[in-house]
N, C-alpha and C. Protein backbone atom coordinates (compact mmCIF):
# COMPACT_ATOMS: atom_id res chain seq x y z
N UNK A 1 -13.48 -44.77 -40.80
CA UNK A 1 -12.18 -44.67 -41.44
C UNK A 1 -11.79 -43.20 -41.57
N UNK A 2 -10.12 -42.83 -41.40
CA UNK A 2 -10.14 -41.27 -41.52
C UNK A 2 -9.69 -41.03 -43.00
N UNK A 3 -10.18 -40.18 -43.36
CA UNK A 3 -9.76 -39.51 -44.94
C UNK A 3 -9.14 -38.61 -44.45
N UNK A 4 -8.64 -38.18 -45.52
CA UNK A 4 -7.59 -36.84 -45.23
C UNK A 4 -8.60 -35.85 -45.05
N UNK A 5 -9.47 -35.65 -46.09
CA UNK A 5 -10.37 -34.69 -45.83
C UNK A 5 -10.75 -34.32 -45.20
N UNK A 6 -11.27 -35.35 -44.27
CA UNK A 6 -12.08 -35.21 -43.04
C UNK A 6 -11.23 -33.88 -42.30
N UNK A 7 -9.88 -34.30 -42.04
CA UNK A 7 -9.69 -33.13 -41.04
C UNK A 7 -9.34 -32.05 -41.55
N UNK A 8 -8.90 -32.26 -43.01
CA UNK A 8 -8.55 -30.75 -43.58
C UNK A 8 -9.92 -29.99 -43.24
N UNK A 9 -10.73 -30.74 -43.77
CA UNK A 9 -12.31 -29.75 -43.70
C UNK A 9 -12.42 -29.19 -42.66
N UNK A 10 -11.91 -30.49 -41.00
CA UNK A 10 -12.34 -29.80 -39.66
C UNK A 10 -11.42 -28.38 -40.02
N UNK A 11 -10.07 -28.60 -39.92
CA UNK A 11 -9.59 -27.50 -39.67
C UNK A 11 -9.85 -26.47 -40.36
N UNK A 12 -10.12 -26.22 -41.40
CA UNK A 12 -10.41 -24.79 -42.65
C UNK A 12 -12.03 -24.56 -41.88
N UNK A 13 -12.77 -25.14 -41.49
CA UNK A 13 -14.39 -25.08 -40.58
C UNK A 13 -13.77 -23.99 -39.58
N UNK A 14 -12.79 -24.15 -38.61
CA UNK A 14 -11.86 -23.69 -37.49
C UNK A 14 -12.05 -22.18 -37.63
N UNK A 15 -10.59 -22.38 -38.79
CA UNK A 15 -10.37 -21.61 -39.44
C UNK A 15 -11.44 -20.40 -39.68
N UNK A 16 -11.96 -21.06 -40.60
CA UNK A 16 -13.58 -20.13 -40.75
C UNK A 16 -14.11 -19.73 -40.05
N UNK A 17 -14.43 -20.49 -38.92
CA UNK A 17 -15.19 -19.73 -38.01
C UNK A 17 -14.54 -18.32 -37.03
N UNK A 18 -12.84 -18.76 -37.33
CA UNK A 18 -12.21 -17.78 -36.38
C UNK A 18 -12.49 -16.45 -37.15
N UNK A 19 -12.89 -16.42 -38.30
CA UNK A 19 -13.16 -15.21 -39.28
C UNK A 19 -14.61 -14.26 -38.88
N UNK A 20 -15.33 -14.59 -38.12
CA UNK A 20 -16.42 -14.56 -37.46
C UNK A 20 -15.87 -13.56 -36.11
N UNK A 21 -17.07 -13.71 -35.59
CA UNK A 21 -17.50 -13.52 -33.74
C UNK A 21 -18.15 -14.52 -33.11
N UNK A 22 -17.61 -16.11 -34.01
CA UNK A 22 -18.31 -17.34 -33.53
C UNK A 22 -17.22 -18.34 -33.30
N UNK A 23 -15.87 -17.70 -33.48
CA UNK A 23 -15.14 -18.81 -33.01
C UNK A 23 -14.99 -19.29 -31.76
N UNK A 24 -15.71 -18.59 -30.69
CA UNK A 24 -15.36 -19.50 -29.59
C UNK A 24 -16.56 -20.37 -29.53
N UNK A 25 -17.84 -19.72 -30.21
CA UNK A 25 -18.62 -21.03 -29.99
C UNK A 25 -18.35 -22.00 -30.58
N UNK A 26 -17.59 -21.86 -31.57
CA UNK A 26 -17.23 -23.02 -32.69
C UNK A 26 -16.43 -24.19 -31.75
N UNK A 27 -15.31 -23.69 -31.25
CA UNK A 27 -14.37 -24.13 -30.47
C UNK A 27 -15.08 -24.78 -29.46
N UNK A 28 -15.82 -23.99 -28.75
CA UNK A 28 -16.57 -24.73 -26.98
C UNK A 28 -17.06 -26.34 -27.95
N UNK A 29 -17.80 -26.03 -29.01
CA UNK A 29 -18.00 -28.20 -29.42
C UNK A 29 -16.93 -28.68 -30.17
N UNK A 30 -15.67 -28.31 -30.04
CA UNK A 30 -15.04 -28.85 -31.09
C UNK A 30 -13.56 -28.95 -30.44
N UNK A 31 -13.42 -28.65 -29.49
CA UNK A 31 -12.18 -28.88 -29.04
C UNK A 31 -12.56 -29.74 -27.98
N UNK A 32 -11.52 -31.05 -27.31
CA UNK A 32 -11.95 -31.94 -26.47
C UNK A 32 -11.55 -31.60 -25.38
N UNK A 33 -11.94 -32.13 -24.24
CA UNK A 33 -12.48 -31.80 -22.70
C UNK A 33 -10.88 -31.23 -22.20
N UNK A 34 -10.08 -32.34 -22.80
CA UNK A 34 -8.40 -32.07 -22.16
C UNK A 34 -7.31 -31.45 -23.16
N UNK A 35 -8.13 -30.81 -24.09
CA UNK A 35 -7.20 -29.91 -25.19
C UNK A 35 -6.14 -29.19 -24.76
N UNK A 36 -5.13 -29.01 -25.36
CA UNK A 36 -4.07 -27.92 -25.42
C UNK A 36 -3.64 -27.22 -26.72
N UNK A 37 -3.16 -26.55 -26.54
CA UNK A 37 -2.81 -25.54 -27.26
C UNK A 37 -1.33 -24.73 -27.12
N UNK A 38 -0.58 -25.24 -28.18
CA UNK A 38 1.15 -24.46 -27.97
C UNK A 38 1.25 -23.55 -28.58
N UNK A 39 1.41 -22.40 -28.32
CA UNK A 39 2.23 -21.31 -29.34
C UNK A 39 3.42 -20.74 -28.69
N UNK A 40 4.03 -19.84 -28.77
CA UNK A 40 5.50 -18.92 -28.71
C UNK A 40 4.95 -18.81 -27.17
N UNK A 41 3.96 -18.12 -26.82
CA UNK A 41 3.68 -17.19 -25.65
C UNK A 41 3.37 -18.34 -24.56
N UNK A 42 3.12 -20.13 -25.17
CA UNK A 42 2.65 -20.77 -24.07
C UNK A 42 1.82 -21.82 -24.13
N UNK A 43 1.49 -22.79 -23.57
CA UNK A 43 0.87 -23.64 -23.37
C UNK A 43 -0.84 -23.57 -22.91
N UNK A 44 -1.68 -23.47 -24.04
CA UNK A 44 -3.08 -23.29 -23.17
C UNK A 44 -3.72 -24.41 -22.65
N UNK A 45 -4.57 -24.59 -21.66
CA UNK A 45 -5.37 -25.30 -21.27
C UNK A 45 -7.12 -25.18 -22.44
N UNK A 46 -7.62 -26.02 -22.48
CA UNK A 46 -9.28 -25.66 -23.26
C UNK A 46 -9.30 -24.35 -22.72
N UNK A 47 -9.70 -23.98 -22.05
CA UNK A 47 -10.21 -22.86 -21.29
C UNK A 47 -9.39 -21.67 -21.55
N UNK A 48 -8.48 -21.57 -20.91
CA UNK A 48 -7.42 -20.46 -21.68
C UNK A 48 -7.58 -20.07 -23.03
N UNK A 49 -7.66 -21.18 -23.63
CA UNK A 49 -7.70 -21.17 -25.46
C UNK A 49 -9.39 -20.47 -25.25
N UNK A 50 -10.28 -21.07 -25.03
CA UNK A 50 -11.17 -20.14 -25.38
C UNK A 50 -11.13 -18.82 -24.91
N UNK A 51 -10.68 -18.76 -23.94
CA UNK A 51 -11.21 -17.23 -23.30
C UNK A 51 -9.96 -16.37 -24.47
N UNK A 52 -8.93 -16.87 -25.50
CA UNK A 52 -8.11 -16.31 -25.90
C UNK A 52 -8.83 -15.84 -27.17
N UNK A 53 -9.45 -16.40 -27.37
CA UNK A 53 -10.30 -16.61 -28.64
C UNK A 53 -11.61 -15.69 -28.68
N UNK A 54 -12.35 -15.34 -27.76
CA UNK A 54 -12.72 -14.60 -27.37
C UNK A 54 -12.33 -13.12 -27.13
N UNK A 55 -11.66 -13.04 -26.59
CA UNK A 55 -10.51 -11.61 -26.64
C UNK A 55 -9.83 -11.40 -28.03
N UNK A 56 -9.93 -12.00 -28.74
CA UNK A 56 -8.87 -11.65 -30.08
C UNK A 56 -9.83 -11.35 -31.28
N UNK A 57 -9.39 -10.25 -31.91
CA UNK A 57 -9.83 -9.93 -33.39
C UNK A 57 -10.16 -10.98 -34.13
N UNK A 58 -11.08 -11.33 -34.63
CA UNK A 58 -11.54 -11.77 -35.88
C UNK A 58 -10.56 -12.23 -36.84
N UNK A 59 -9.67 -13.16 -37.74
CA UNK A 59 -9.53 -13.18 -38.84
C UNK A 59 -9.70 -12.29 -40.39
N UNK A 60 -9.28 -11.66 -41.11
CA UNK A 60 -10.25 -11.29 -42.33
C UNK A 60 -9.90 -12.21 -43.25
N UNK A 61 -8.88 -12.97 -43.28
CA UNK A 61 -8.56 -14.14 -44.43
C UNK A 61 -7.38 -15.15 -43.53
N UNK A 62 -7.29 -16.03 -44.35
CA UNK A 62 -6.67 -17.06 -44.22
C UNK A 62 -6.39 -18.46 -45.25
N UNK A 63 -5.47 -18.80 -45.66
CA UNK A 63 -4.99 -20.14 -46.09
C UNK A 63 -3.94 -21.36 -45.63
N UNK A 64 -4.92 -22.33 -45.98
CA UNK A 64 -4.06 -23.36 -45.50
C UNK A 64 -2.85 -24.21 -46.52
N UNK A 65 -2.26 -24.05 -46.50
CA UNK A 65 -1.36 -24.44 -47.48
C UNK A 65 -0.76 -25.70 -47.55
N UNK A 66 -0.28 -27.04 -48.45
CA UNK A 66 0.62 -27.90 -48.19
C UNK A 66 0.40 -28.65 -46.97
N UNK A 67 -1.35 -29.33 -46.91
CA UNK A 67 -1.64 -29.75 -45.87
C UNK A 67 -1.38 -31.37 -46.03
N UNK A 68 -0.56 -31.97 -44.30
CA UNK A 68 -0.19 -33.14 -44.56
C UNK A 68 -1.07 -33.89 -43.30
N UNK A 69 -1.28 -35.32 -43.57
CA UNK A 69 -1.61 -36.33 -42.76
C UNK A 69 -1.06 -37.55 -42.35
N UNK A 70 -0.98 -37.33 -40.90
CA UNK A 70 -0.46 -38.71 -40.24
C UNK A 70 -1.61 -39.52 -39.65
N UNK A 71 -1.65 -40.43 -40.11
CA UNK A 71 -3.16 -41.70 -39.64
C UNK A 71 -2.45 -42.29 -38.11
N UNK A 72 -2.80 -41.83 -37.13
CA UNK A 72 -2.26 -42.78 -35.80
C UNK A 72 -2.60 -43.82 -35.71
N UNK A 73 -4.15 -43.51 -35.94
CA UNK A 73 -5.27 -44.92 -36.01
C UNK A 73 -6.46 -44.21 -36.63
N UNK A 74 -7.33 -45.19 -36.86
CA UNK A 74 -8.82 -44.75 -37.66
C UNK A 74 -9.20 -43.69 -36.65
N UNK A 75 -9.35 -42.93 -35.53
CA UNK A 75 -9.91 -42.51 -34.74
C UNK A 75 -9.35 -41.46 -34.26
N UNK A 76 -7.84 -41.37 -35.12
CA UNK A 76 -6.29 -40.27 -34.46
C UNK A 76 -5.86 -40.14 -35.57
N UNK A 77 -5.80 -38.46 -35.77
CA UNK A 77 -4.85 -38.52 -36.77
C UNK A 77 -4.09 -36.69 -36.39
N UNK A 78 -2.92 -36.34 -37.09
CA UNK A 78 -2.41 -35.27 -37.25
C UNK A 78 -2.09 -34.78 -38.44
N UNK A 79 -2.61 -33.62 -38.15
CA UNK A 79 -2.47 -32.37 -40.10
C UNK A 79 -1.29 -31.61 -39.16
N UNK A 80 -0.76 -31.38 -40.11
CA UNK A 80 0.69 -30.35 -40.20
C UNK A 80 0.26 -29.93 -41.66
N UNK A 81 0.44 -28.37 -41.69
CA UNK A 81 0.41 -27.64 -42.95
C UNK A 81 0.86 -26.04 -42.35
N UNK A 82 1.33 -25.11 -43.81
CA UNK A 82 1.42 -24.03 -43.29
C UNK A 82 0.26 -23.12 -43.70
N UNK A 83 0.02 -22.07 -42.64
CA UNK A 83 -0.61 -21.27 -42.47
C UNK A 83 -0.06 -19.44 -43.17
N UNK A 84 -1.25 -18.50 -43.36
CA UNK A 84 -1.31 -17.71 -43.81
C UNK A 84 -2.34 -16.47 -43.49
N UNK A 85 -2.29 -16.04 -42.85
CA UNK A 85 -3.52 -15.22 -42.26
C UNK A 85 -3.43 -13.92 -41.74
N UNK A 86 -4.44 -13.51 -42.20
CA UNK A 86 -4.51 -11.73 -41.67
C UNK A 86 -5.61 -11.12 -41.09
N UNK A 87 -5.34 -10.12 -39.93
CA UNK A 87 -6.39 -9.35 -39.24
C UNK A 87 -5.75 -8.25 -39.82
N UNK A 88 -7.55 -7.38 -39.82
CA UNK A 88 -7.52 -6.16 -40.60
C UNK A 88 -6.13 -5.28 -39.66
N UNK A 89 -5.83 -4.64 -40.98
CA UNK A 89 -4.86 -3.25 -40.33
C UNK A 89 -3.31 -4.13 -39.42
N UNK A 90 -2.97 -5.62 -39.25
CA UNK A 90 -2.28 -5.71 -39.07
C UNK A 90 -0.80 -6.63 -40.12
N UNK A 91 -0.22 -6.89 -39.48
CA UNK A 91 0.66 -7.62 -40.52
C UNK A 91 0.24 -8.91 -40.97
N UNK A 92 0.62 -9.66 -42.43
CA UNK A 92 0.60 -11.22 -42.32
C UNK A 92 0.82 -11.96 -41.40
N UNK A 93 0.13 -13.08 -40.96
CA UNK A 93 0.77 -14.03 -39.88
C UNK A 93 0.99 -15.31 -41.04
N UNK A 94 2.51 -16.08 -40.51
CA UNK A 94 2.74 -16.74 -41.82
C UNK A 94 2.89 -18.25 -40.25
N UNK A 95 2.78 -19.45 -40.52
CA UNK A 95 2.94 -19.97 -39.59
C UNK A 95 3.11 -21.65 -39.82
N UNK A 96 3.80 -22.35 -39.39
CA UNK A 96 3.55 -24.03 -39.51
C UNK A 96 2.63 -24.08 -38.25
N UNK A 97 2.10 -24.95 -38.52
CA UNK A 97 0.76 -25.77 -37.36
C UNK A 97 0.28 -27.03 -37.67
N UNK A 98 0.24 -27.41 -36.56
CA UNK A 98 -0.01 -29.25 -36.51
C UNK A 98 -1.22 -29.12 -35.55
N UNK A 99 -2.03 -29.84 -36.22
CA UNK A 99 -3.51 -30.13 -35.01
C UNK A 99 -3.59 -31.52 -34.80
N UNK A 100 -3.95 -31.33 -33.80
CA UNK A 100 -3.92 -33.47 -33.37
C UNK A 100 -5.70 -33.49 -33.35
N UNK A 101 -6.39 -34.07 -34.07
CA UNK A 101 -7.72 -35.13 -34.21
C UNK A 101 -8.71 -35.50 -33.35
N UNK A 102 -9.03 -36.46 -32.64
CA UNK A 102 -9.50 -37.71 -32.49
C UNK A 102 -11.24 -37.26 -32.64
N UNK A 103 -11.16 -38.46 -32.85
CA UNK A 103 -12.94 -38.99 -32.93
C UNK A 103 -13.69 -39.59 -31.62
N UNK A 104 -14.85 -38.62 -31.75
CA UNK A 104 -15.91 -39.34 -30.49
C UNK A 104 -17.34 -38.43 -30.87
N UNK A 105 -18.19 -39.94 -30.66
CA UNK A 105 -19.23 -39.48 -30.92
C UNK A 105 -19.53 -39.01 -32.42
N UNK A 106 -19.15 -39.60 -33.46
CA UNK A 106 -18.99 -39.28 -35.00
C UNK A 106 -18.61 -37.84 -35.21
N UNK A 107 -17.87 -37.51 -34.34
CA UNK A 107 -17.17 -35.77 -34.43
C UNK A 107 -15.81 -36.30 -33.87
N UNK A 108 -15.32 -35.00 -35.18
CA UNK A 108 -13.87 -34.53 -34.81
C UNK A 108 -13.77 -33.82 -34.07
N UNK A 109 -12.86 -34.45 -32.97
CA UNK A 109 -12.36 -32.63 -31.70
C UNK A 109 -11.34 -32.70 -31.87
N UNK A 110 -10.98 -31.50 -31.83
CA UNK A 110 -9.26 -31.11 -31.47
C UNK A 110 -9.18 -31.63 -30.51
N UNK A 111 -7.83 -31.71 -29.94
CA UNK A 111 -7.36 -32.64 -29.38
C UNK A 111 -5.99 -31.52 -28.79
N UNK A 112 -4.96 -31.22 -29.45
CA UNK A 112 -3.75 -30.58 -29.88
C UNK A 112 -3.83 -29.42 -30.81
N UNK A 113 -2.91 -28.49 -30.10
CA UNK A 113 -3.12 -27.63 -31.87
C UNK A 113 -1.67 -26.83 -31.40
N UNK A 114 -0.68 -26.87 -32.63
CA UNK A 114 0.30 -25.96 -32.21
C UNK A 114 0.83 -25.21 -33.39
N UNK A 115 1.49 -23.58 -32.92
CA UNK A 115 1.82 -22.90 -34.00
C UNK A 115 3.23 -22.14 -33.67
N UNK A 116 3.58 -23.12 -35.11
CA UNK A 116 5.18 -21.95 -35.04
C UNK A 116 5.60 -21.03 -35.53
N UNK A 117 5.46 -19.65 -35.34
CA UNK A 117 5.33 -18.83 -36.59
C UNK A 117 7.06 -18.66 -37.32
N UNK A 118 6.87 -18.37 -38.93
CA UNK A 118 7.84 -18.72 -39.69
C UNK A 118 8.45 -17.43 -39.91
């Protein structure tokens, strides 16, 4: 059954880890085989997204704010909430983002993930 929790947790886990030098390993088990990824600059493939993730600064904070859930099915679901986050020495990033779910193998993978910044 999905709780809300469940994916708030995946995503703030995400999150967290992007605060690291482990988010792409985080990502390589946690995003699924045919993931994408939307932002301003484009459409990623899995792969793209990691190697982006990889190349990019660290996080130093972040919040998730006003996080919502759509149940597709026990196995699918989508969070929409807004975002809040900063790398050292640069500006706030303020942002809406929706991640799409699914379940396999008693794990959550991303699936979807998109950001609109506000």
């Amino acid at each position: 059954m999905l709780r809300p929790s469940d994916l708030i947790e995946a995503e703030r886990e995400g999150w967290h880890a992007l605060t690291t030098t482990e988010g792409a390993d985080y990502y390589e088990r946690h995003l699924a085989a045919d993931a994408m990824m939307a932002f301003p600059s484009g459409v990623m493939t899995r792969s793209d997204a990691l190697d982006a993730i990889r190349s990019a600064a660290p996080w130093s904070s972040f919040e998730i704010l006003d996080p919502r859930l759509v149940v597709v099915t026990p196995e699918c679901g989508v969070l929409a909430y807004h975002a809040v986050a900063q790398r050292a020495g640069q500006p706030q990033y303020r942002a809406v983002i929706s991640s799409v779910y699914v379940r396999k193998d008693d794990s959550w993978l991303l699936a979807f993930h998109q950001q609109s910044p506000e």
